[in-house]
Structures are given as structure tokens and as C-alpha cells.
C-alpha atoms as a PDB file:
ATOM      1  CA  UNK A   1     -19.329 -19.297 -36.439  1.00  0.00           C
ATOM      2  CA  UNK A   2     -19.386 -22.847 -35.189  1.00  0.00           C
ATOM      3  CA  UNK A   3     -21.434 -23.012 -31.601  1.00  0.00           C
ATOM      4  CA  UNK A   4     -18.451 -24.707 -29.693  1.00  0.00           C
ATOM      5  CA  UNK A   5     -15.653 -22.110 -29.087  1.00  0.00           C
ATOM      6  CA  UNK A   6     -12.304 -23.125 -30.797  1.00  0.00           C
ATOM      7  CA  UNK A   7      -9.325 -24.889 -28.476  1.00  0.00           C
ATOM      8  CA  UNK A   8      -5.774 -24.768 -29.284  1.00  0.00           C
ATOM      9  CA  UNK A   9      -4.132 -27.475 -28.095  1.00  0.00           C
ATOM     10  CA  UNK A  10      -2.626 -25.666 -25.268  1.00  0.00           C
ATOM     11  CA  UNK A  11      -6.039 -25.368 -23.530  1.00  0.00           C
ATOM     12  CA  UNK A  12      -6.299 -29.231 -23.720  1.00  0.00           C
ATOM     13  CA  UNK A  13      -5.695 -31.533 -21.178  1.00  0.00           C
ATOM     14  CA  UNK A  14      -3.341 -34.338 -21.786  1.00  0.00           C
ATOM     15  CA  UNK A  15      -6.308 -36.144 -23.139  1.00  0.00           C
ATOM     16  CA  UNK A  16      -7.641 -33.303 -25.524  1.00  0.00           C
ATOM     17  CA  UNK A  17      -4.003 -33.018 -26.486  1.00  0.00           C
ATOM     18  CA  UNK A  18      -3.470 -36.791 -27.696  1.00  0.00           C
ATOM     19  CA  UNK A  19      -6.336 -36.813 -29.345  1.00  0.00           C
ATOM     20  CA  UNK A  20      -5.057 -33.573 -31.307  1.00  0.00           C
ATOM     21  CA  UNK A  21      -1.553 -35.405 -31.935  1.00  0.00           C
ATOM     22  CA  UNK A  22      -3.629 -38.362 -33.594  1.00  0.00           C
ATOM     23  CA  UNK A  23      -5.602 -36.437 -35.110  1.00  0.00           C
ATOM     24  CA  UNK A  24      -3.092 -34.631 -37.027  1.00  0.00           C
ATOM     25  CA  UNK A  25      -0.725 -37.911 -37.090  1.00  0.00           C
ATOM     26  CA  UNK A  26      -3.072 -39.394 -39.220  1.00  0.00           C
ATOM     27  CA  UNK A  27      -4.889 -36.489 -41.625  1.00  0.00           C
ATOM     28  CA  UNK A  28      -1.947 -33.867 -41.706  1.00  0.00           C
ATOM     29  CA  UNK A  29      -1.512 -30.570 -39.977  1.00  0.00           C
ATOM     30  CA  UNK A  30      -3.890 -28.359 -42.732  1.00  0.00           C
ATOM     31  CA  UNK A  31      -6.615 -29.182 -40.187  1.00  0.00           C
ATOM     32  CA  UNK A  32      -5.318 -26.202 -37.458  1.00  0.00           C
ATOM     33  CA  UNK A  33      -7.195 -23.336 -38.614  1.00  0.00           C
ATOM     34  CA  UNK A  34      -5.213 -19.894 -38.776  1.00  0.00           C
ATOM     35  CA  UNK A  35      -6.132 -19.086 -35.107  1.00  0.00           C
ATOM     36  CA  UNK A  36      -4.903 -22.326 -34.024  1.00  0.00           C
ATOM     37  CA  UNK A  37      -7.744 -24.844 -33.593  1.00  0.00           C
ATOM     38  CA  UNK A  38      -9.004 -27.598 -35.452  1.00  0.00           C
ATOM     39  CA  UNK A  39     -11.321 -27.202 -38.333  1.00  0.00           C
ATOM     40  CA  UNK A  40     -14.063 -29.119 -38.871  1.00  0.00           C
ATOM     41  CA  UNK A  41     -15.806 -31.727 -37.072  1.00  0.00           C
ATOM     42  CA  UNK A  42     -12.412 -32.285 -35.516  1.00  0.00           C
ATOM     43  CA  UNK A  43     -12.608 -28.842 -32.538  1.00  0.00           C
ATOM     44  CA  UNK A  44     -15.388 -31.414 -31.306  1.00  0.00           C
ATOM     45  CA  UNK A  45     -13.770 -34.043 -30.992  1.00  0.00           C
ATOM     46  CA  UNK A  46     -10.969 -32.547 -28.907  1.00  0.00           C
ATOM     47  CA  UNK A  47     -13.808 -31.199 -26.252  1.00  0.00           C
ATOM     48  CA  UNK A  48     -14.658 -34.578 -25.343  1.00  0.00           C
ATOM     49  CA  UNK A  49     -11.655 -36.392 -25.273  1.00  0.00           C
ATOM     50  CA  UNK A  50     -12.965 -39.793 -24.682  1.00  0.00           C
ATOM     51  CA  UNK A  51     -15.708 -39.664 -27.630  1.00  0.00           C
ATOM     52  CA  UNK A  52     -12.922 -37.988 -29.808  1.00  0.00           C
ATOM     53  CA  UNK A  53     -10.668 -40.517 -29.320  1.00  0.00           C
ATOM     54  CA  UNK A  54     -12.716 -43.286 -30.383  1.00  0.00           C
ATOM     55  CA  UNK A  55     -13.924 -41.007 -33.485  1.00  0.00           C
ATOM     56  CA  UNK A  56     -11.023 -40.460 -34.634  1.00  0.00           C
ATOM     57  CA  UNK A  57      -9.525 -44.282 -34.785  1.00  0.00           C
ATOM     58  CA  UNK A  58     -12.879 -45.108 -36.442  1.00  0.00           C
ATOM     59  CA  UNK A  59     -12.700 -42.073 -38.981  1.00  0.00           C
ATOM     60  CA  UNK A  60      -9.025 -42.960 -39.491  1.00  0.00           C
ATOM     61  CA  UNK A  61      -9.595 -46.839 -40.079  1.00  0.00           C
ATOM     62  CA  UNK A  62     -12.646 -46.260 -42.429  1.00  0.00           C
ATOM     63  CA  UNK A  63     -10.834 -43.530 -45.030  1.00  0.00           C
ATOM     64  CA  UNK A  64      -7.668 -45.405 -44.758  1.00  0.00           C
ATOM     65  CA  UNK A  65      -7.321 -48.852 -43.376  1.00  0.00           C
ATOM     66  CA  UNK A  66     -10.187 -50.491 -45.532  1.00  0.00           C
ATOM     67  CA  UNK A  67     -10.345 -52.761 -49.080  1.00  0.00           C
ATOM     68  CA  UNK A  68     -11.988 -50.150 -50.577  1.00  0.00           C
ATOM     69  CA  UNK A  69     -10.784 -47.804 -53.386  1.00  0.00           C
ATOM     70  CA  UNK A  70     -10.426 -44.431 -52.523  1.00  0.00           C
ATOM     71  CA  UNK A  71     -12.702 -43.346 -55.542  1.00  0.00           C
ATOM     72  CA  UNK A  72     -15.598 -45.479 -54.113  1.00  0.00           C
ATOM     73  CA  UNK A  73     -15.186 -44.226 -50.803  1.00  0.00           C
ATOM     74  CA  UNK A  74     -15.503 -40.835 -51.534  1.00  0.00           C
ATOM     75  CA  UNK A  75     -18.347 -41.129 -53.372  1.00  0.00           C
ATOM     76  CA  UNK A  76     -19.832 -42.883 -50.369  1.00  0.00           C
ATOM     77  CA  UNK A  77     -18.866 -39.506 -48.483  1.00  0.00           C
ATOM     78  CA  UNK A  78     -19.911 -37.013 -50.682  1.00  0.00           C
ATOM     79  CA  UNK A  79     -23.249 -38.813 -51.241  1.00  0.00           C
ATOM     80  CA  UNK A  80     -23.983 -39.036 -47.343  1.00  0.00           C
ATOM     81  CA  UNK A  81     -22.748 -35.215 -46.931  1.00  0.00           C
ATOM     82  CA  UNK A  82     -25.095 -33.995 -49.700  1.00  0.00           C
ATOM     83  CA  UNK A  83     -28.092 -36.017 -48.217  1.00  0.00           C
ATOM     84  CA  UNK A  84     -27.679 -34.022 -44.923  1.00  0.00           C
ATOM     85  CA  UNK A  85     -26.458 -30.730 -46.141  1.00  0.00           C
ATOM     86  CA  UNK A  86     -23.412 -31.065 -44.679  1.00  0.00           C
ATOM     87  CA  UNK A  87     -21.178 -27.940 -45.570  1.00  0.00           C
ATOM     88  CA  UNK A  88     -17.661 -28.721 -44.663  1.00  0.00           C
ATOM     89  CA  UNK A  89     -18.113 -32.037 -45.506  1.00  0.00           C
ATOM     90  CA  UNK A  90     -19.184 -31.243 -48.638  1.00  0.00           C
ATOM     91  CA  UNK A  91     -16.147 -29.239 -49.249  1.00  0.00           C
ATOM     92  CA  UNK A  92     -13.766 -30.999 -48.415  1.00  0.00           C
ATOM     93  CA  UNK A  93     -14.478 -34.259 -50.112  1.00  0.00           C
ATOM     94  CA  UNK A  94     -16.437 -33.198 -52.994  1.00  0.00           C
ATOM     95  CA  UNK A  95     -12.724 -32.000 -54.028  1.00  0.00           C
ATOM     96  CA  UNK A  96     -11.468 -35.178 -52.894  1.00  0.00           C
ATOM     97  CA  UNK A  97     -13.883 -37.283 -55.021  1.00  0.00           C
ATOM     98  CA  UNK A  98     -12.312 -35.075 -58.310  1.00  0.00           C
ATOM     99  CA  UNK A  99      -9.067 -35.601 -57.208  1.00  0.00           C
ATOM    100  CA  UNK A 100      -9.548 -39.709 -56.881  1.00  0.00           C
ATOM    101  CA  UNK A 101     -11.213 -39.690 -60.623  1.00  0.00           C
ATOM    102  CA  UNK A 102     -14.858 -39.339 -59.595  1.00  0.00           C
ATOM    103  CA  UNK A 103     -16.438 -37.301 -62.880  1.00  0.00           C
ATOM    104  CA  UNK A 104     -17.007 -33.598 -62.265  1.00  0.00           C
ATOM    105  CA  UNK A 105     -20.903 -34.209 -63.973  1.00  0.00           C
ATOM    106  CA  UNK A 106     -21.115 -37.335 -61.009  1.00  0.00           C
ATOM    107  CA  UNK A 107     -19.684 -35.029 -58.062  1.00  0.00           C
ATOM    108  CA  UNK A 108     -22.179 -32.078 -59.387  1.00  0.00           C
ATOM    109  CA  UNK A 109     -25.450 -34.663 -59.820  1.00  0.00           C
ATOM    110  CA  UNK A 110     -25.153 -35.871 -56.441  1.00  0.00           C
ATOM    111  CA  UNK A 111     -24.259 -32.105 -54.530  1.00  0.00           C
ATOM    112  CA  UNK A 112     -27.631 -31.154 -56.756  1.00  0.00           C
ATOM    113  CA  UNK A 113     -29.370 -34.424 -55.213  1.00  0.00           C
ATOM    114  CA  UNK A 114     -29.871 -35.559 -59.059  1.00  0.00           C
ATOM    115  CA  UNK A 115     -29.639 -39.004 -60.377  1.00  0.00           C
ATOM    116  CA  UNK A 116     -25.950 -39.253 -61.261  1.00  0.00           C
ATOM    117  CA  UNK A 117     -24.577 -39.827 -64.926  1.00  0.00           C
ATOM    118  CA  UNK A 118     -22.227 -42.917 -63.690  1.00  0.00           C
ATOM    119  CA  UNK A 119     -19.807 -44.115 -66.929  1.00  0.00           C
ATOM    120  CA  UNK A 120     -19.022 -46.700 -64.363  1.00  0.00           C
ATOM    121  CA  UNK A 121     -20.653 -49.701 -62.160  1.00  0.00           C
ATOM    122  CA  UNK A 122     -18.732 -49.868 -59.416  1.00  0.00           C
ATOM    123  CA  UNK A 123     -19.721 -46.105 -58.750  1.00  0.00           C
ATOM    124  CA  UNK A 124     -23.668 -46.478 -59.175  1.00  0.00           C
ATOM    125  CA  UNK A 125     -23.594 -49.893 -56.579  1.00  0.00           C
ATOM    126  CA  UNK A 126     -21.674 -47.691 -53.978  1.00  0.00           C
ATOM    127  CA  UNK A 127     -23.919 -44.971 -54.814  1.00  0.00           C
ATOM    128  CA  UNK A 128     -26.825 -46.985 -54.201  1.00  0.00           C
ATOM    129  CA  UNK A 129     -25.864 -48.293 -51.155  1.00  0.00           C
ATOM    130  CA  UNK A 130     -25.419 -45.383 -49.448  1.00  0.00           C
ATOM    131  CA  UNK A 131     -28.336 -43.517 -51.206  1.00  0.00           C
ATOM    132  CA  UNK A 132     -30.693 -46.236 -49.897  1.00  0.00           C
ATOM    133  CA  UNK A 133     -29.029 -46.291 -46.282  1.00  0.00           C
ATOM    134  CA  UNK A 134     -29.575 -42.435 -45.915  1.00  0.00           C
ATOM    135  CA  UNK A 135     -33.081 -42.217 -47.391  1.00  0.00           C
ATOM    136  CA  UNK A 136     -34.493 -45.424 -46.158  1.00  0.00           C
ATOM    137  CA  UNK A 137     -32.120 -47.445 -43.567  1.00  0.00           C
ATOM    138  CA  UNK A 138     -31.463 -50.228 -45.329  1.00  0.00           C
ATOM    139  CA  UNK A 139     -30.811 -51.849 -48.590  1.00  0.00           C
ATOM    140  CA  UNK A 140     -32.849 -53.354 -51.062  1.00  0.00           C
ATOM    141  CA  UNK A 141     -31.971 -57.214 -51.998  1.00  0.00           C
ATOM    142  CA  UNK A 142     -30.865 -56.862 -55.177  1.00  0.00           C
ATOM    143  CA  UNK A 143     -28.901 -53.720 -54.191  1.00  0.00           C
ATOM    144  CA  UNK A 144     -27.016 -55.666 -51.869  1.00  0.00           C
ATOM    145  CA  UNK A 145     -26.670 -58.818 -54.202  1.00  0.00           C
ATOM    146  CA  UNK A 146     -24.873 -56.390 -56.182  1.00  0.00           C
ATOM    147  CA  UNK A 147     -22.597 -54.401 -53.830  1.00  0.00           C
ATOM    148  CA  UNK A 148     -21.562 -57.996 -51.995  1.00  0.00           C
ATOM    149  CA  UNK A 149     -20.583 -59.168 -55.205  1.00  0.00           C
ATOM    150  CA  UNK A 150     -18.622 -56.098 -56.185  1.00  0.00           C
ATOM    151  CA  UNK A 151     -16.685 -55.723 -52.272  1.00  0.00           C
ATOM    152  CA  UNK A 152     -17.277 -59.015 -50.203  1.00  0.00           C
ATOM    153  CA  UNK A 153     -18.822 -59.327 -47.185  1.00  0.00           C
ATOM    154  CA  UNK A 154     -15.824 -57.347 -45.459  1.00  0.00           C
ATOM    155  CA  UNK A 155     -16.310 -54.443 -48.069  1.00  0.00           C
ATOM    156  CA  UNK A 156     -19.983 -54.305 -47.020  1.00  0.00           C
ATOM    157  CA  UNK A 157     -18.863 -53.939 -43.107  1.00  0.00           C
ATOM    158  CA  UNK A 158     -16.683 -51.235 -44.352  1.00  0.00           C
ATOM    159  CA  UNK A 159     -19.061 -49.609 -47.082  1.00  0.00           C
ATOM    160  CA  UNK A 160     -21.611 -49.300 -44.252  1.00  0.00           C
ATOM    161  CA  UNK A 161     -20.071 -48.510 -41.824  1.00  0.00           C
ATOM    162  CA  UNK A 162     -18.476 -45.778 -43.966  1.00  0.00           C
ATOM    163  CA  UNK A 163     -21.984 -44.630 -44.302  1.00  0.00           C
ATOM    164  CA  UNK A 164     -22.576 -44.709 -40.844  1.00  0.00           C
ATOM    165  CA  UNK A 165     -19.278 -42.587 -39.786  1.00  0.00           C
ATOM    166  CA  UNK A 166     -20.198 -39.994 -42.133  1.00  0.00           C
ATOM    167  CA  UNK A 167     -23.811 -39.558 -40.907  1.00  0.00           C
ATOM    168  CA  UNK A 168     -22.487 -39.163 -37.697  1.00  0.00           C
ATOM    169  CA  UNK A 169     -20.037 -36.418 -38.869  1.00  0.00           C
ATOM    170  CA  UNK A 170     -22.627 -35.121 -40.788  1.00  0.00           C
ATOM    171  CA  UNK A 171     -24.660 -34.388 -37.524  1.00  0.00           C
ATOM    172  CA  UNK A 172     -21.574 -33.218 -35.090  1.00  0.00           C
ATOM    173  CA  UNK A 173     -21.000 -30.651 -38.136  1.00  0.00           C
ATOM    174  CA  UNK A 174     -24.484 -29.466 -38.298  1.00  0.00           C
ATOM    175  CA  UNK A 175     -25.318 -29.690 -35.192  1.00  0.00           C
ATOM    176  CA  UNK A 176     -22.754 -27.475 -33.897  1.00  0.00           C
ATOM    177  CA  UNK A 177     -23.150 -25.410 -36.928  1.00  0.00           C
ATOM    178  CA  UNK A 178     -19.335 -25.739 -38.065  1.00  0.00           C
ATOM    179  CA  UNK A 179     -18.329 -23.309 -41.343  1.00  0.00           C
ATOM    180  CA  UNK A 180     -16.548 -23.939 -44.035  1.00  0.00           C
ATOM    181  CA  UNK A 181     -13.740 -22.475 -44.178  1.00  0.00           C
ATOM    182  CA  UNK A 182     -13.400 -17.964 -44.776  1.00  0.00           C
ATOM    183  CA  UNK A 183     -14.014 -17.468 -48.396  1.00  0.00           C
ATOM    184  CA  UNK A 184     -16.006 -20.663 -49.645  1.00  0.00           C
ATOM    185  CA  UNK A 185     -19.295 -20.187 -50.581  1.00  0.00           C
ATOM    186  CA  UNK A 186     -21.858 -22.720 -49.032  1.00  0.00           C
ATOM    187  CA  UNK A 187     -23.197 -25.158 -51.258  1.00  0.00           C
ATOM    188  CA  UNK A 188     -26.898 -25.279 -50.077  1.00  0.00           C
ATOM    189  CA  UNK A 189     -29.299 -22.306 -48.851  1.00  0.00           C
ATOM    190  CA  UNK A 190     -29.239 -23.178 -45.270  1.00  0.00           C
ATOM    191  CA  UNK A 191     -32.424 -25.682 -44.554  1.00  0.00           C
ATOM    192  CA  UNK A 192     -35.286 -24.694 -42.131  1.00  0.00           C
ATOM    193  CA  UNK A 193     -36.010 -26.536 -39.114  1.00  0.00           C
ATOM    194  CA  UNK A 194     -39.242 -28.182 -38.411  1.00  0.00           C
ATOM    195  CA  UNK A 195     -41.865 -27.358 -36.093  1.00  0.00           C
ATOM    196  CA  UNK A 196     -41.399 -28.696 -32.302  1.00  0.00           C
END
């Protein structure tokens, strides 16, 4: 059970409540849960209106208002949400990876944290991008020689900052502990914490 209690959007204020209409404007209604809130990261977003709001234009401009292909996006996701351990995440775009043509052995490699087996380029220079910005914070030379060459300089603003959005959600869903949904099974043994 996720740490923040679940709002419907008739507990909202005006400003929790447009942030729920945009929210489902722009990724579909599938997100209200069964007892009427918003799964994943998304029942945070609509407890602090202000910070949602501004989440969810960015969220909504870097899945669907940039150059990049759907395909490489996703694998930018998935390999962000398997760095952290992020469940829902995980869930829900590992299917959406398959479903824009990213191999089941690639999708598997990179939930497992192994080296993927890419049949394609473009898929290992995304992959290294955001492998490098997760682990390390930056990007090699060469790295970015070849991503820059592959997007432009606006796909890198978007391939990062891609990175950077999902990091982010990475962190509201573990840190409020959000589940995936009744009946999937979690992809990782839940991690220990360190020492204070």
C-alpha cells in the first residue's frame, strides 16, 4: 500500500481536480484505479497541485511531444526504471517497450541489469546514454559523439531530459512506496536501505 492515501477527484480542490482532467486528457482514463484514484506516480501528483501540474506537462511533452521514436524512448524508460527498482514503472513500460518493437531478450537483459543483446544501434546509443547518466551523471565523449549524431542536439535535450523525468518518477514511486497494480508480481526482491 502506497504511503500517501488515495484521492478521488472529488476530494480535490479545483486545482487537484485540473490537474486530474490533464492528467487523464493526455494518458487516458485506465489510470483511475478501481476505488477511484489515480495509479501510479500520478495520486502524487494530484496532492500537490502546483508540483503536479508542472509534472505532468513535462511527463506529457517528453513521452509525446518530442523527435524521438517511441521505441527509443521507452527503452530510455525502462532502462532508468530498472536502475532504481522502480516497480510500477517497470510494469508499465517494460510492456510498452514490447509493444513499440523493443526485443523481448533486450526488455529482459536490462530488467535483469545485464548487458543487452541489441540487433540494433540506435537502441545500444540510447541505452548508453541513459545507462551512463544513471550510474555515473554524465556521458562519456564518444558516447555522446554518437547519440548527437544519431538525434541532434534537440534529441539530446529531450533524451536527457527523458532520463531526468524518469529518475524523478522513479523516486516519487519509491519513495512513497506506490504498488503495482493487485495481481502483478514485483519484478525485484525489494532492496534494503542503508545505514543512517
Amino acid at each position: 500500500m502506497s504511503r500517501l492515501p488515495d484521492l478521488r477527484r472529488d476530494q480535490l480542490t479545483a486545482d487537484g481536480q485540473a490537474v486530474w482532467d490533464a492528467i487523464v486528457g493526455t494518458r487516458g482514463s485506465r489510470l483511475v484505479t478501481q476505488n477511484g484514484a489515480l495509479a501510479g506516480p500520478f495520486n502524487a501528483f494530484v496532492h500537490a497541485p502546483a508540483t503536479g501540474r508542472a509534472l505532468t506537462e513535462l511527463g506529457a511533452t517528453v513521452r509525446f511531444g518530442t523527435s524521438l521514436e517511441r521505441r527509443l524512448t521507452e527503452i530510455a524508460i525502462i532502462t532508468v526504471g530498472a536502475h532504481w527498482h522502480a516497480e510500477f514503472e517497470w510494469w508499465a513500460h517494460a510492456r510498452m517497450a514490447r509493444e513499440h518493437g523493443v526485443t523481448d531478450a533486450v526488455v529482459d537483459a536490462i530488467g535483469r541489469g545485464d548487458n543487452p543483446p541489441f540487433r540494433v544501434g540506435d537502441e545500444r546509443t540510447v541505452y548508453a546514454v541513459a545507462r551512463q547518466l544513471i550510474s555515473a551523471g554524465r556521458i562519456d565523449d564518444d558516447t555522446y559523439a554518437a547519440a548527437r549524431e544519431l538525434l541532434g542536439e534537440a534529441g539530446m535535450v529531450e533524451l536527457i531530459t527523458l532520463c531526468g523525468y524518469y529518475t524523478l518518477i522513479s523516486f516519487v514511486l519509491n519513495g512513497f512506496d506506490v504498488p503495482v497494480p493487485p495481481g502483478v508480481t514485483p519484478a525485484w526482491d525489494r532492496p534494503g536501505l542503508p545505514d543512517r
